[in-house]
PDB file of N, CA and C in Angstrom:
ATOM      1  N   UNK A   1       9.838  11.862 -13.438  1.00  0.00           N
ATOM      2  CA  UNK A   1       9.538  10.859 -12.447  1.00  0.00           C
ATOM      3  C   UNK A   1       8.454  11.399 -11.514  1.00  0.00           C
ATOM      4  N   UNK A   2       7.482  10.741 -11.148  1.00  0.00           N
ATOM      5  CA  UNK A   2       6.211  11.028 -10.463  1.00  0.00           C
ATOM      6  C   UNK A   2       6.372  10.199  -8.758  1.00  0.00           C
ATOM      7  N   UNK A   3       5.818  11.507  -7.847  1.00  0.00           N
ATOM      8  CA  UNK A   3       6.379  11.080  -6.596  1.00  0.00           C
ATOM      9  C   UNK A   3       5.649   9.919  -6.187  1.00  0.00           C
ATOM     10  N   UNK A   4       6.620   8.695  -5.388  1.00  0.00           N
ATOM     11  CA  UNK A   4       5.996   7.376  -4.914  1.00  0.00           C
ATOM     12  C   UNK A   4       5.914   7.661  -3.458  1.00  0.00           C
ATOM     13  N   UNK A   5       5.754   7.132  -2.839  1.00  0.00           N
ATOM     14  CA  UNK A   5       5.695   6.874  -1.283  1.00  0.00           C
ATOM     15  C   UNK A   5       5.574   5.477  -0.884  1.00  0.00           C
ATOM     16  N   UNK A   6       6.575   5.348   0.458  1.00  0.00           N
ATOM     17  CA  UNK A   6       6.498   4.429   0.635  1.00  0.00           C
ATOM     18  C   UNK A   6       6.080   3.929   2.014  1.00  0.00           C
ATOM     19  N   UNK A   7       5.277   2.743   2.324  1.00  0.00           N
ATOM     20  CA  UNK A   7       5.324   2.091   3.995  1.00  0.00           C
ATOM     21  C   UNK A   7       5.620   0.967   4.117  1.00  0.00           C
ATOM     22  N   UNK A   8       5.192   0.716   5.255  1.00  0.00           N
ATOM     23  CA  UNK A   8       5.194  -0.763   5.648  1.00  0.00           C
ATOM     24  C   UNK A   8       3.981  -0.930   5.920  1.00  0.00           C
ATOM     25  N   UNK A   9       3.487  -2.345   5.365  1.00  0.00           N
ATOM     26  CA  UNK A   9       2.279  -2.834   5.624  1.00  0.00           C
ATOM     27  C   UNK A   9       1.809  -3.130   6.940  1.00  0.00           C
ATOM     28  N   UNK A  10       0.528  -2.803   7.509  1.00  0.00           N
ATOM     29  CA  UNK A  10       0.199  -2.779   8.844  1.00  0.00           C
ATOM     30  C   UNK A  10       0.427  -2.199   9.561  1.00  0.00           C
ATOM     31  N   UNK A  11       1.151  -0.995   9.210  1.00  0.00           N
ATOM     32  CA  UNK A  11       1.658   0.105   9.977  1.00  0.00           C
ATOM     33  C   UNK A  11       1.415   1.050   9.832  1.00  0.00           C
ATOM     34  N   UNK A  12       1.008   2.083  10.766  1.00  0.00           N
ATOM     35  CA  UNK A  12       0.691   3.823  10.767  1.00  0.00           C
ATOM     36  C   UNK A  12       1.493   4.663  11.005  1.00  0.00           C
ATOM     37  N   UNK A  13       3.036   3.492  11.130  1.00  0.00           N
ATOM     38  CA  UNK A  13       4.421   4.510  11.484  1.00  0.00           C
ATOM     39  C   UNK A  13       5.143   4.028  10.748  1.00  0.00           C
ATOM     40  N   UNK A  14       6.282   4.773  10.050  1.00  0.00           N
ATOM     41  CA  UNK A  14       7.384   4.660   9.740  1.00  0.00           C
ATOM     42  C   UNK A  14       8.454   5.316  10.251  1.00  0.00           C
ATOM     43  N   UNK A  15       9.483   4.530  10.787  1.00  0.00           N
ATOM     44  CA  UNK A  15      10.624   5.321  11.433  1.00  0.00           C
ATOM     45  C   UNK A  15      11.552   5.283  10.225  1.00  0.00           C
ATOM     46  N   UNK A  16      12.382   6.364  10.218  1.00  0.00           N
ATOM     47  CA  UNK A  16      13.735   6.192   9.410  1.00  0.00           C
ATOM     48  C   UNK A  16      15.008   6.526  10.469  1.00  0.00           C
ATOM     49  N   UNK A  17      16.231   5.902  10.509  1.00  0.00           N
ATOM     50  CA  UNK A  17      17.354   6.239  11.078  1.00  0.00           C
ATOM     51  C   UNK A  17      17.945   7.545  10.710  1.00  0.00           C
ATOM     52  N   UNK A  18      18.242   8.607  12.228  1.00  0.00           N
ATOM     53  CA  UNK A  18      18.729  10.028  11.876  1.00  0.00           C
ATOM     54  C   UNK A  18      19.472  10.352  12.330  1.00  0.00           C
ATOM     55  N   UNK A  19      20.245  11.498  12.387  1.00  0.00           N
ATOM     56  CA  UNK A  19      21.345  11.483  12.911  1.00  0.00           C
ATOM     57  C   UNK A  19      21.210  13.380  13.078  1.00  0.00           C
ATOM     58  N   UNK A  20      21.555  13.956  14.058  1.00  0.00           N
ATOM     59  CA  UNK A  20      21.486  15.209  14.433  1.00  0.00           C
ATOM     60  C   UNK A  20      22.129  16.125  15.572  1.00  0.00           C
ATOM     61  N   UNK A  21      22.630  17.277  15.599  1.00  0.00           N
ATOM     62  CA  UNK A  21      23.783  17.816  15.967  1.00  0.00           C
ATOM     63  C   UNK A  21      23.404  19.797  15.917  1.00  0.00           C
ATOM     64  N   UNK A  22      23.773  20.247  17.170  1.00  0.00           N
ATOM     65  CA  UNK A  22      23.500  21.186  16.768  1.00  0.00           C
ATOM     66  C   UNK A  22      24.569  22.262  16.392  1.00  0.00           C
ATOM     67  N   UNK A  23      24.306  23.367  15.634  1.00  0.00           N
ATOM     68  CA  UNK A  23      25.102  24.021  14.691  1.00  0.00           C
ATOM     69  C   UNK A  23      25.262  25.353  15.385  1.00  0.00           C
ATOM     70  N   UNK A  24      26.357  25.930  15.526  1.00  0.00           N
ATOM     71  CA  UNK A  24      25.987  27.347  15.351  1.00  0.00           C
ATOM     72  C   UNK A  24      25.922  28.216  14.296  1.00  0.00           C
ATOM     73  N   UNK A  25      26.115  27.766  13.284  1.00  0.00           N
ATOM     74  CA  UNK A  25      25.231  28.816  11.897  1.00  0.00           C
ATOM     75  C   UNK A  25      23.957  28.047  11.570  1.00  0.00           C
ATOM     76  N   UNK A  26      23.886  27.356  11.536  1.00  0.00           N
ATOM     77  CA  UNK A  26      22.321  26.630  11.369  1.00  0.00           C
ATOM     78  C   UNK A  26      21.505  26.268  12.280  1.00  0.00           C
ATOM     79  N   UNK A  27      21.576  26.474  13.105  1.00  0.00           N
ATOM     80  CA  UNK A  27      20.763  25.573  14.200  1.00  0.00           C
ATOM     81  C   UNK A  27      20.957  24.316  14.349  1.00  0.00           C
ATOM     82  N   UNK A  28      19.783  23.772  14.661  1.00  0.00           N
ATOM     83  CA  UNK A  28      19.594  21.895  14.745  1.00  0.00           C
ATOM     84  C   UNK A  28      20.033  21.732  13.442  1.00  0.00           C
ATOM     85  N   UNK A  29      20.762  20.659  12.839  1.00  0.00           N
ATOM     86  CA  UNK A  29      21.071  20.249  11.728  1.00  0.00           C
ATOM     87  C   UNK A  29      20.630  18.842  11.981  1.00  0.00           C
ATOM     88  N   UNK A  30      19.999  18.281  10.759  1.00  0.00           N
ATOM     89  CA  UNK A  30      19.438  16.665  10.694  1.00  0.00           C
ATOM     90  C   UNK A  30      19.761  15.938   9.163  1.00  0.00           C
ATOM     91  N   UNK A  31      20.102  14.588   9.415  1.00  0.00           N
ATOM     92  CA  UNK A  31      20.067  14.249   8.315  1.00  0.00           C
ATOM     93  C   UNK A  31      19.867  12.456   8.481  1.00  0.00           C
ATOM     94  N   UNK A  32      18.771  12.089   7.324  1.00  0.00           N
ATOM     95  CA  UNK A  32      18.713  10.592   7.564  1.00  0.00           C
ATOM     96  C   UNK A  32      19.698   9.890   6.981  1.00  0.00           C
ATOM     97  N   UNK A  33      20.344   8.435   7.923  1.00  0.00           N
ATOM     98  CA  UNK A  33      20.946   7.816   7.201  1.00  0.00           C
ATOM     99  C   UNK A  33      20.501   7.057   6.153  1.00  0.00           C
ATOM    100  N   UNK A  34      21.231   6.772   5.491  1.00  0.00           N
ATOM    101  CA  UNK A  34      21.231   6.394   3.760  1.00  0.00           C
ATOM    102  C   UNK A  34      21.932   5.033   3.540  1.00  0.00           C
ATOM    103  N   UNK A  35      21.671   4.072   2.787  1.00  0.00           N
ATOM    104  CA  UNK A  35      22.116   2.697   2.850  1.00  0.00           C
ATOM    105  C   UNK A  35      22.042   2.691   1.251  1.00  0.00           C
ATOM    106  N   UNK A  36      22.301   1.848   0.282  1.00  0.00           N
ATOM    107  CA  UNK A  36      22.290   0.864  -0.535  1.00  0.00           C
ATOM    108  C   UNK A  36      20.553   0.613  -1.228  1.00  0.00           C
ATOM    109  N   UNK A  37      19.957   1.038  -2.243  1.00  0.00           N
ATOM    110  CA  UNK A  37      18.615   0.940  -2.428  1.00  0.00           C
ATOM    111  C   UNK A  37      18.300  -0.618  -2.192  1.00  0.00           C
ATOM    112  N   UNK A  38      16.972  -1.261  -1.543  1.00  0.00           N
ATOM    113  CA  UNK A  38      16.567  -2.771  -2.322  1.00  0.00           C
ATOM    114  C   UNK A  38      15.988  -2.593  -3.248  1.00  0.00           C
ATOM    115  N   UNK A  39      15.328  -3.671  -3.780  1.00  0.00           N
ATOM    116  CA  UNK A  39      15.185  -4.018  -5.075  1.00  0.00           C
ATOM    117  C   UNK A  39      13.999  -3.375  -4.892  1.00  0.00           C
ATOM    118  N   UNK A  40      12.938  -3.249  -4.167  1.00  0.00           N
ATOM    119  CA  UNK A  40      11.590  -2.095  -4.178  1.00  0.00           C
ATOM    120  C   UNK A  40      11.726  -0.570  -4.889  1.00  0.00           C
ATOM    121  N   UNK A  41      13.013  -0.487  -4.094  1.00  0.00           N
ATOM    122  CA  UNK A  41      13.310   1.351  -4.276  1.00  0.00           C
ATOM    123  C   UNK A  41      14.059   1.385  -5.680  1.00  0.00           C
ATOM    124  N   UNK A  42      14.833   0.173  -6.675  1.00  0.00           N
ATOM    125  CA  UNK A  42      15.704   0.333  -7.265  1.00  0.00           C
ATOM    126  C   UNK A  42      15.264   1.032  -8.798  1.00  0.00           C
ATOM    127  N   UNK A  43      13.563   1.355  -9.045  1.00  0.00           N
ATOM    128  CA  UNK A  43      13.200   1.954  -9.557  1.00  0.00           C
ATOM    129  C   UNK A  43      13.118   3.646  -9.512  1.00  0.00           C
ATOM    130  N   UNK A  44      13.454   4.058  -8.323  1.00  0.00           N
ATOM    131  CA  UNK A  44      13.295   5.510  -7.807  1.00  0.00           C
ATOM    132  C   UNK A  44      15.137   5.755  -8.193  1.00  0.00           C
ATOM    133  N   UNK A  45      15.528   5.206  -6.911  1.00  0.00           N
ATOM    134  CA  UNK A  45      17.048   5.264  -6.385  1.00  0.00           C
ATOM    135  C   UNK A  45      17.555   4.216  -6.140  1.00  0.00           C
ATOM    136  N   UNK A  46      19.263   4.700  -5.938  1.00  0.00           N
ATOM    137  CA  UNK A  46      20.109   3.640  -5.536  1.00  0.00           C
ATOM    138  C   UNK A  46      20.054   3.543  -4.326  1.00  0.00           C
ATOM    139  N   UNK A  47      19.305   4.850  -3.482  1.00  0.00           N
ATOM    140  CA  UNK A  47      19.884   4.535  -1.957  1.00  0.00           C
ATOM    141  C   UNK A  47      18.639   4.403  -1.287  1.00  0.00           C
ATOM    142  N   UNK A  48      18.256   4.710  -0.180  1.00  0.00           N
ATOM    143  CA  UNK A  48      17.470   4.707   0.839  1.00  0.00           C
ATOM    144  C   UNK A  48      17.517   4.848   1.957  1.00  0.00           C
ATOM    145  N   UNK A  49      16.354   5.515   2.926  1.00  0.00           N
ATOM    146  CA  UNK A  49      16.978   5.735   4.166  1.00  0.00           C
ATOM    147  C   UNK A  49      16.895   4.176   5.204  1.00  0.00           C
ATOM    148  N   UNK A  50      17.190   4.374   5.993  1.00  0.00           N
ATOM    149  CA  UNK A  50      16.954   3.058   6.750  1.00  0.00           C
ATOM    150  C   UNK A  50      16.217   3.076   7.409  1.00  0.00           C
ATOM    151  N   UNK A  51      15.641   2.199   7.359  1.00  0.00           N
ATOM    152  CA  UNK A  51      14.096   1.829   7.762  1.00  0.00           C
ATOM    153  C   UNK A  51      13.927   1.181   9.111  1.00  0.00           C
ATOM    154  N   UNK A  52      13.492   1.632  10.171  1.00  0.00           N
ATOM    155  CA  UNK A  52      13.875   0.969  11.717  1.00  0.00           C
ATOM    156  C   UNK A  52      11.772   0.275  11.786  1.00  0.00           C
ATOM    157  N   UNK A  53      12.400  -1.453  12.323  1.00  0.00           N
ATOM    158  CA  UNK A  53      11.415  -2.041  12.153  1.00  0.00           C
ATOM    159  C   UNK A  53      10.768  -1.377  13.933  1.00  0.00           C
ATOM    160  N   UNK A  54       9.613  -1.232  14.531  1.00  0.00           N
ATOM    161  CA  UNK A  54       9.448  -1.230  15.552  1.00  0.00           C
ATOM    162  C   UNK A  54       9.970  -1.727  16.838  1.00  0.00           C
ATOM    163  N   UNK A  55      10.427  -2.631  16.628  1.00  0.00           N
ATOM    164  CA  UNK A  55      11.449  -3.350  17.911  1.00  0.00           C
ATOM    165  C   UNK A  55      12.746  -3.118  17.750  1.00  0.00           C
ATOM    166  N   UNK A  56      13.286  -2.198  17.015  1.00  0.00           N
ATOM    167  CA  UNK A  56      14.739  -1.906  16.732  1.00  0.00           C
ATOM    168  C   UNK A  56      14.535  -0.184  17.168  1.00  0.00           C
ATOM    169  N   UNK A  57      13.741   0.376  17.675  1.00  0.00           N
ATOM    170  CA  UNK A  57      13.323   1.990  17.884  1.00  0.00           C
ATOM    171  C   UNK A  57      14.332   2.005  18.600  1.00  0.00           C
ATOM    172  N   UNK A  58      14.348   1.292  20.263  1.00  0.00           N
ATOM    173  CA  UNK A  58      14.492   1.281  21.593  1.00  0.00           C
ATOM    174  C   UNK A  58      16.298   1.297  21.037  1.00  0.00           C
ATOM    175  N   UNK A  59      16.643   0.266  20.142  1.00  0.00           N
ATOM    176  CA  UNK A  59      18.581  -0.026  19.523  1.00  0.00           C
ATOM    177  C   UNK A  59      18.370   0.939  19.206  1.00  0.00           C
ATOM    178  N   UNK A  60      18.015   1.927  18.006  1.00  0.00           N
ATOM    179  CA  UNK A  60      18.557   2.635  17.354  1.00  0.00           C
ATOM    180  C   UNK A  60      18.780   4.049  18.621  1.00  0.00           C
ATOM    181  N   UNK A  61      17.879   4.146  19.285  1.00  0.00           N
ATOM    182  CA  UNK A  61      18.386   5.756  20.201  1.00  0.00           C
ATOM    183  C   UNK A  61      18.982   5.555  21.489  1.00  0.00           C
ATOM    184  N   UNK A  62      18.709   4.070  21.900  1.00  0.00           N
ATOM    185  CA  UNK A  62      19.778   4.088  23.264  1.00  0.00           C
ATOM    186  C   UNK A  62      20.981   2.922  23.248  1.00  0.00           C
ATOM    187  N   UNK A  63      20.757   2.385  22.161  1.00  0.00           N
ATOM    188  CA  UNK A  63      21.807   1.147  21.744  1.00  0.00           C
ATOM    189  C   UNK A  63      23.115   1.885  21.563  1.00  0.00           C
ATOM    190  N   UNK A  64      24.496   0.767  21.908  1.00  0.00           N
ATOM    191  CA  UNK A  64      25.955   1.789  21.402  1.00  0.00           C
ATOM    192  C   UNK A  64      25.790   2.173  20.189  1.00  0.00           C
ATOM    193  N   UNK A  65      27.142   2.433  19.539  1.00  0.00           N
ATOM    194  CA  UNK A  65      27.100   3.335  18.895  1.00  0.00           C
ATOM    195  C   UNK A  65      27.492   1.725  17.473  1.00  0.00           C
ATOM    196  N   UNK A  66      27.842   0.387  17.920  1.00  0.00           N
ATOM    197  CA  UNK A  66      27.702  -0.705  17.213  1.00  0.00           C
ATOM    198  C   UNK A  66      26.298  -0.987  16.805  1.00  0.00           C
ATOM    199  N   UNK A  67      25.550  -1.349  18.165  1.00  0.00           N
ATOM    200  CA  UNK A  67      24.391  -1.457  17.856  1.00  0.00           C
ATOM    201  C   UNK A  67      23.539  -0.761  16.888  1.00  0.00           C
ATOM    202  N   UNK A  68      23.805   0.460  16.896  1.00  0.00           N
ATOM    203  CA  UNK A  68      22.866   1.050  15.887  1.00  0.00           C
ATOM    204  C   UNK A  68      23.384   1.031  14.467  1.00  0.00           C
ATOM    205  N   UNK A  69      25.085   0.967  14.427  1.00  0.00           N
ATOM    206  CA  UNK A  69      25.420   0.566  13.197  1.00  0.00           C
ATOM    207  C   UNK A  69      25.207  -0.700  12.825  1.00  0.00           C
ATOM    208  N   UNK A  70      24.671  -1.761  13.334  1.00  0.00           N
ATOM    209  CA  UNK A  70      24.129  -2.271  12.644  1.00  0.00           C
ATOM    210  C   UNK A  70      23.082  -2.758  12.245  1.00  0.00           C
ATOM    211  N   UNK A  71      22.184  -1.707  12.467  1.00  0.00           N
ATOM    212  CA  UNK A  71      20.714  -1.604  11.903  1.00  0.00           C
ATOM    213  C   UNK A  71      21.362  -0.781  10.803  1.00  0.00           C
ATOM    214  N   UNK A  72      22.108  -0.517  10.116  1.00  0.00           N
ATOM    215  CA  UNK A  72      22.459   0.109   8.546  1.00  0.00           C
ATOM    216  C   UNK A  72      22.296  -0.520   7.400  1.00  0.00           C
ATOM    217  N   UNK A  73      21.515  -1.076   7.336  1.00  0.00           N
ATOM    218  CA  UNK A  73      20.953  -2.028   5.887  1.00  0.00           C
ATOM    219  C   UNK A  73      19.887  -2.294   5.620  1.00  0.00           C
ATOM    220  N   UNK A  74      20.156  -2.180   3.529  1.00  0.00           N
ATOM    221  CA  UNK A  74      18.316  -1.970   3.298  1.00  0.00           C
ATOM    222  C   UNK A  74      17.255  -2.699   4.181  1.00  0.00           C
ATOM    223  N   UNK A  75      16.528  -2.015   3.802  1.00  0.00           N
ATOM    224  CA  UNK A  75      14.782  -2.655   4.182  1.00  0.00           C
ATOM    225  C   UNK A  75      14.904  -4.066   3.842  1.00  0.00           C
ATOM    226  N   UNK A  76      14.615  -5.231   4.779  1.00  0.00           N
ATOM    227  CA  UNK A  76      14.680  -6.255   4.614  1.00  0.00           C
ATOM    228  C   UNK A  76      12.996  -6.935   4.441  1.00  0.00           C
ATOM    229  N   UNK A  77      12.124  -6.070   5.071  1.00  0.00           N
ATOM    230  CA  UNK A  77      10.875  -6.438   4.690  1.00  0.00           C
ATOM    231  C   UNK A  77      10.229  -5.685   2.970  1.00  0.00           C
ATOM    232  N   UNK A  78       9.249  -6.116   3.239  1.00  0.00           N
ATOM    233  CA  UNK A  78       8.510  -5.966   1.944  1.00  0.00           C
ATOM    234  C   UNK A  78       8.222  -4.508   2.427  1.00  0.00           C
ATOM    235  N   UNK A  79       7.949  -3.452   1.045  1.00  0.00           N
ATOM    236  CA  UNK A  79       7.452  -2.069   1.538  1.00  0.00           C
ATOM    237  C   UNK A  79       6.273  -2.053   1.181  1.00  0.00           C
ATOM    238  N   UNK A  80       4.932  -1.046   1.188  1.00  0.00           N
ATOM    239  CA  UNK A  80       4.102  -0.815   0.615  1.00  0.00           C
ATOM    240  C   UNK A  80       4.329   0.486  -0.603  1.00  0.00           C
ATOM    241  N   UNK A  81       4.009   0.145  -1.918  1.00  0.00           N
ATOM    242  CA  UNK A  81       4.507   1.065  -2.540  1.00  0.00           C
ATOM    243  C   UNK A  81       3.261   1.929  -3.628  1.00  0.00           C
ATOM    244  N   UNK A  82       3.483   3.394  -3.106  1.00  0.00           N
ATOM    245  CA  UNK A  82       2.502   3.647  -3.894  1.00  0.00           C
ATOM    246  C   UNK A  82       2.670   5.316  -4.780  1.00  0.00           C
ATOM    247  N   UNK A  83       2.555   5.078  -5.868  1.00  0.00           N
ATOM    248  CA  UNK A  83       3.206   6.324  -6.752  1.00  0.00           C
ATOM    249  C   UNK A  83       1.626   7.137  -7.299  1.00  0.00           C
ATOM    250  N   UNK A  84       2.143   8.038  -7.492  1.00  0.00           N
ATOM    251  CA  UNK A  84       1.059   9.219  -7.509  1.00  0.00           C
ATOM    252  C   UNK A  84       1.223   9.791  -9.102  1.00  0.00           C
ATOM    253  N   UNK A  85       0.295  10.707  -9.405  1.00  0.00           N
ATOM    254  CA  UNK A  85       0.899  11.059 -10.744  1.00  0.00           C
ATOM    255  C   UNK A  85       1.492  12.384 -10.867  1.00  0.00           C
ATOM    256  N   UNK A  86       1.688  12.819  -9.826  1.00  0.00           N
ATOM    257  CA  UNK A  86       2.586  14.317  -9.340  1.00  0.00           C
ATOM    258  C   UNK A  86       3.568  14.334  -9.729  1.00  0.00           C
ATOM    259  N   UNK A  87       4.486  15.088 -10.576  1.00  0.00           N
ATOM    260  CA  UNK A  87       6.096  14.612 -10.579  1.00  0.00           C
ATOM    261  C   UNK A  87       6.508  15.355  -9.134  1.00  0.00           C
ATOM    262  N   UNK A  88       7.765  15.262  -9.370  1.00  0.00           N
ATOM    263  CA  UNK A  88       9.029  15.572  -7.854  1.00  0.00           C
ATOM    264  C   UNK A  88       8.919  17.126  -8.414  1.00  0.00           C
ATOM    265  N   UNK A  89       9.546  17.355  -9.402  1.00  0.00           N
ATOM    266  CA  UNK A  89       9.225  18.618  -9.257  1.00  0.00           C
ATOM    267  C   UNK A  89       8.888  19.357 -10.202  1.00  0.00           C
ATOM    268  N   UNK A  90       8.232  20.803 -10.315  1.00  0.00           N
ATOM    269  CA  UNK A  90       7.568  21.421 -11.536  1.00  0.00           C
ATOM    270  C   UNK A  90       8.408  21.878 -12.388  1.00  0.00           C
ATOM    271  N   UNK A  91       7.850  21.746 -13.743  1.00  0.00           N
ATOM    272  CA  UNK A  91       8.917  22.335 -14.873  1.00  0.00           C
ATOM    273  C   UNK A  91       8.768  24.003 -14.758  1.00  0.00           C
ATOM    274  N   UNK A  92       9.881  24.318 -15.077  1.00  0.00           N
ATOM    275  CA  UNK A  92      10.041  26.042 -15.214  1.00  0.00           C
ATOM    276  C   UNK A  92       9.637  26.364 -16.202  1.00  0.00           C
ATOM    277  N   UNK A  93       9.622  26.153 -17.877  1.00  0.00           N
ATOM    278  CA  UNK A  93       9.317  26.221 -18.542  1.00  0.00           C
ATOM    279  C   UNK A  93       8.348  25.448 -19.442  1.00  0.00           C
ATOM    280  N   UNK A  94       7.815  25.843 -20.618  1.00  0.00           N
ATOM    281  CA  UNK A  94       6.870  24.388 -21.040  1.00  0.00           C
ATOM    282  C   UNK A  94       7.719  23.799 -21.516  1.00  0.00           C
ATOM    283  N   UNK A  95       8.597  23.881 -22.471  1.00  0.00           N
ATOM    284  CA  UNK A  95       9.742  22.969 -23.126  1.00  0.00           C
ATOM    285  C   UNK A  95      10.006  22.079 -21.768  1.00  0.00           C
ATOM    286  N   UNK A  96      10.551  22.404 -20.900  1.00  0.00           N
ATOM    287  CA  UNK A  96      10.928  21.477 -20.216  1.00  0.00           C
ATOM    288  C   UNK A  96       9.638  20.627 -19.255  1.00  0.00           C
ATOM    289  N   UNK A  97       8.630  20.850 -19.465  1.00  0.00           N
ATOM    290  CA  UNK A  97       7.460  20.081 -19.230  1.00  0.00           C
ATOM    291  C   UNK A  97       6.813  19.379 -20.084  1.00  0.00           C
ATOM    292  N   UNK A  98       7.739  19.088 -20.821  1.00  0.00           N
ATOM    293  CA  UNK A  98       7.137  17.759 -22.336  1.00  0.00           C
ATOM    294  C   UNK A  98       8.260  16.894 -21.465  1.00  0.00           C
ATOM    295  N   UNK A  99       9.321  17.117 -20.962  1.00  0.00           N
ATOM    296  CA  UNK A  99      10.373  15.966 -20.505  1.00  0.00           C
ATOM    297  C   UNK A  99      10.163  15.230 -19.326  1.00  0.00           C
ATOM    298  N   UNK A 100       8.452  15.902 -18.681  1.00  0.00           N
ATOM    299  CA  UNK A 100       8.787  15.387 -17.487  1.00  0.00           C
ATOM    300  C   UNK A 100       7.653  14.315 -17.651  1.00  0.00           C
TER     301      UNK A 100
END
């Protein structure tokens, strides 16, 4: 599989929903939340992170703790989608670089 990327059209930002905590064996620990793929992503994955439209920034970091749950669902807009011919990741061997 060859890496895609994705945006939103008209936009120079993409936010994703995160969630973070700090550790004492790790430090800062982060991780994005994850939803249900749409039908854009359902070629990559099943899931996706969640996608915060610009007017949902302000809900997602000072909204309760409802509010931001329910910005938890796929991307409801259209994405911009664009795949590269890079795979995800390099084969170790050549045998296993005929599979990729």
């Amino acid at each position: 599989m060859t890496r895609t990327w994705y945006s939103l059209p008209g936009e120079d930002l993409l936010a994703v929903a995160g969630l973070w905590r700090a550790t004492a064996e790790w430090g800062d620990a982060y991780s994005m939340v994850m939803v249900d793929g749409n039908e854009q992503m359902a070629e990559v994955h099943d899931r996706m992170p969640v996608i915060l439209m610009r007017d949902e920034w302000a809900q997602w970091v000072d909204g309760s703790a409802d509010d931001a749950f329910g910005l938890c669902r796929p991307c409801q807009g259209e994405l911009t989608v664009d795949h590269s011919a890079m795979p995800w990741a390099k084969a170790r061997t050549a045998a296993a670089a005929q599979l990729i």
